[in-house]
C-alpha atoms as a PDB file:
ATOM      1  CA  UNK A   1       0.000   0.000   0.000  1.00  0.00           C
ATOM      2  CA  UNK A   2       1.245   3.202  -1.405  1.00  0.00           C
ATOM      3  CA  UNK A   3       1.962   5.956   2.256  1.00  0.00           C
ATOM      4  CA  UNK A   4       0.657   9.129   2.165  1.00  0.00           C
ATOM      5  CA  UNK A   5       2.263  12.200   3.812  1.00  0.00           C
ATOM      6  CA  UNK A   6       0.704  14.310   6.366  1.00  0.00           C
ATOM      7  CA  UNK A   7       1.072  18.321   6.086  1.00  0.00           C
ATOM      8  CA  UNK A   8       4.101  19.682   6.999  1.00  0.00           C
ATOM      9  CA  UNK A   9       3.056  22.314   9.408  1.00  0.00           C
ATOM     10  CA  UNK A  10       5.256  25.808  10.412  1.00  0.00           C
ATOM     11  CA  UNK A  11       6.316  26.514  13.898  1.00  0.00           C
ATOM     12  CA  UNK A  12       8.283  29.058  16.046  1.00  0.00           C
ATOM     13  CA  UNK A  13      12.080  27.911  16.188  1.00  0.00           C
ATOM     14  CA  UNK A  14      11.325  27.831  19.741  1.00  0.00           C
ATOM     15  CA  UNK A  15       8.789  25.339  19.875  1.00  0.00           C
ATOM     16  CA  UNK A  16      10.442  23.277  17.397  1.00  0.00           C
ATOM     17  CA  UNK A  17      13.613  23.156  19.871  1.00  0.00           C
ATOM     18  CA  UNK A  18      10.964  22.626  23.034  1.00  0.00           C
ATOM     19  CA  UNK A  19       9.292  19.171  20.775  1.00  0.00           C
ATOM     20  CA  UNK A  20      13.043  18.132  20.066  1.00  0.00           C
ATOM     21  CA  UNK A  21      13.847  18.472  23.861  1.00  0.00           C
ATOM     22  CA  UNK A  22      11.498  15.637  24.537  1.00  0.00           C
ATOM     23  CA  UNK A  23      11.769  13.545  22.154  1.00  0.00           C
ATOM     24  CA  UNK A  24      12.976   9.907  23.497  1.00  0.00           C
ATOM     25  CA  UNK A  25      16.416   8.528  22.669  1.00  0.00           C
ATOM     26  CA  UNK A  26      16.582   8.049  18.744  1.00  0.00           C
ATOM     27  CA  UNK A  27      13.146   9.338  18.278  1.00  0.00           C
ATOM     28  CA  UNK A  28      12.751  11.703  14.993  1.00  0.00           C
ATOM     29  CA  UNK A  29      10.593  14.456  15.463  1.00  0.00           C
ATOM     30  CA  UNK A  30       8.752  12.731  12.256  1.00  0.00           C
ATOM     31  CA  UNK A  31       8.114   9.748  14.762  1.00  0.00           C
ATOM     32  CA  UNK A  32       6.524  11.820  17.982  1.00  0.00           C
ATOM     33  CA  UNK A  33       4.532  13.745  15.092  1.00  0.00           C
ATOM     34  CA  UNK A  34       2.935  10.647  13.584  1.00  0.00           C
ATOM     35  CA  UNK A  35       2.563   9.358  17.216  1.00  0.00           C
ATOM     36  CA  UNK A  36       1.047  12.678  18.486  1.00  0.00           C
ATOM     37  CA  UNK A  37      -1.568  12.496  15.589  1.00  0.00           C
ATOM     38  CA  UNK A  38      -2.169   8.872  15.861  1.00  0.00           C
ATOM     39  CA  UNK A  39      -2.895   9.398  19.715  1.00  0.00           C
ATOM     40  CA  UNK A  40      -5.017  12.393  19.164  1.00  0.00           C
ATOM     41  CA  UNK A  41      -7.051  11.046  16.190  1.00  0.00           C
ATOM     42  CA  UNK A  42      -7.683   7.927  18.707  1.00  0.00           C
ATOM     43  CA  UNK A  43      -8.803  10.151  21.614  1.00  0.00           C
ATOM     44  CA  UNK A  44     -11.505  12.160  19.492  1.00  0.00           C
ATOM     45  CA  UNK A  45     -12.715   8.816  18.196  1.00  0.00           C
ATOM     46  CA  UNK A  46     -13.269   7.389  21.938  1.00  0.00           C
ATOM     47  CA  UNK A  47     -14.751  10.638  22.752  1.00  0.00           C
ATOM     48  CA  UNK A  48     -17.094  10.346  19.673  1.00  0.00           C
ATOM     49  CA  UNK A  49     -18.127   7.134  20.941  1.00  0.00           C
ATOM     50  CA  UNK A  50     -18.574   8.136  24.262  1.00  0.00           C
ATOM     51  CA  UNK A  51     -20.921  10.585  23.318  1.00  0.00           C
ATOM     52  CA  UNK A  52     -22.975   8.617  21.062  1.00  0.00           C
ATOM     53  CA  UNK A  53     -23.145   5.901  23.879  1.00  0.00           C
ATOM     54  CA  UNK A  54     -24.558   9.305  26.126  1.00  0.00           C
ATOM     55  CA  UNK A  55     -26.931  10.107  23.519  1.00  0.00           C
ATOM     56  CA  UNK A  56     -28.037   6.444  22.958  1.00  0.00           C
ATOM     57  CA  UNK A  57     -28.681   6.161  26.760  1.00  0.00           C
ATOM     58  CA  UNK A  58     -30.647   9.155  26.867  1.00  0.00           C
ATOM     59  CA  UNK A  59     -33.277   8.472  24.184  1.00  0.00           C
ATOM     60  CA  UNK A  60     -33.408   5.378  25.900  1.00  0.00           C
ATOM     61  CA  UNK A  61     -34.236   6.713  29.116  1.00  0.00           C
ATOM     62  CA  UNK A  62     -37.016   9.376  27.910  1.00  0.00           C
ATOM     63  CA  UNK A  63     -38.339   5.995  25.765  1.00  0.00           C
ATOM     64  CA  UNK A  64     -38.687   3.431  28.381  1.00  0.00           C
ATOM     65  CA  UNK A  65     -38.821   6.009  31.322  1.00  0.00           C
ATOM     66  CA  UNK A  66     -36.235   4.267  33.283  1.00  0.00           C
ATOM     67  CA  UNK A  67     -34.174   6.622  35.037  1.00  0.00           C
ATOM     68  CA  UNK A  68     -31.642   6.059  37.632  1.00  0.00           C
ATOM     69  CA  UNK A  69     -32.012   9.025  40.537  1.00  0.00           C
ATOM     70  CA  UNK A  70     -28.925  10.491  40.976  1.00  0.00           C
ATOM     71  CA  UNK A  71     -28.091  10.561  44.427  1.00  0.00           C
ATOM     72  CA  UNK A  72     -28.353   6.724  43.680  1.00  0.00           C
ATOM     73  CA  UNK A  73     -25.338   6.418  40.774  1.00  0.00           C
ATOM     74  CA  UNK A  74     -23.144   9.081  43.047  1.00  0.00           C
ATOM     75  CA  UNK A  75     -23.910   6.867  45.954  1.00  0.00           C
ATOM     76  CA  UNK A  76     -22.347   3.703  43.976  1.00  0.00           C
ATOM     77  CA  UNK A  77     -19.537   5.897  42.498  1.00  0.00           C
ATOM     78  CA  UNK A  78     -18.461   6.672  46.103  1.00  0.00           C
ATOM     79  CA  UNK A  79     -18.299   3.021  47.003  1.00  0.00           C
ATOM     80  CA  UNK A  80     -16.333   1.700  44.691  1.00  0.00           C
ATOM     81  CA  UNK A  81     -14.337   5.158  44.979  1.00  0.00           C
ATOM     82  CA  UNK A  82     -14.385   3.968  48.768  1.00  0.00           C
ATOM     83  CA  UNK A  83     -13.553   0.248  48.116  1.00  0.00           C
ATOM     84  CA  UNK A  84     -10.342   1.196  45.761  1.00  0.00           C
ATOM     85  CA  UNK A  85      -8.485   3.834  48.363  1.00  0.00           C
ATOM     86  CA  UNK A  86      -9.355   0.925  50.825  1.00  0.00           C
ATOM     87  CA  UNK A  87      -7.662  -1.137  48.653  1.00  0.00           C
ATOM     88  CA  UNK A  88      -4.700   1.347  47.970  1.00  0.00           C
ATOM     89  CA  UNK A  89      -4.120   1.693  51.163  1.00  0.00           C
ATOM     90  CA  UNK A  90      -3.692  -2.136  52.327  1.00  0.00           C
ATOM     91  CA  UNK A  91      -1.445  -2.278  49.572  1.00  0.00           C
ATOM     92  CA  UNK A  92       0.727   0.794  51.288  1.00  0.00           C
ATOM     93  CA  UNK A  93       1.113  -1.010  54.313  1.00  0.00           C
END
């Protein structure tokens, strides 16, 4: 399969010397660019998705009528919140 390039794209010296600063033993700046995209690209997909799974919940919800109070789900979310420092801190010990 043929590769396609992605746009170059112009920066201030200075910020070009501040990407080049991190970049990891051997690294090209061409390599933390492609990863930077490929990273960023996969976060707006997972957001996309998360949203969709939001929306899909919701029309669900005002369909059926089944709602969860929310006092209830915060109630859960500070158990298991609860259960994991417990856990955390058995761990420190």
């Amino acid at each position: 399969m043929k590769t396609a390039a992605i746009p170059s794209v112009r920066v201030e010296p200075s910020f070009r010397a501040e990407l080049e600063a991190v970049l990891a033993d051997g690294e090209t700046l061409s390599e933390f660019v492609e990863a930077s995209v490929r990273a960023s690209g996969e976060r707006r997909r997972v957001h996309a998705e998360f949203v969709a799974r939001g929306l899909r919940s919701r029309d669900e919800a005002r369909r059926t009528g089944d709602y969860v109070d929310a006092d209830v789900v915060l109630e859960g979310l500070q158990r298991k919140l609860d259960a994991a420092r417990a856990r955390l801190a058995t761990k420190g010990k």
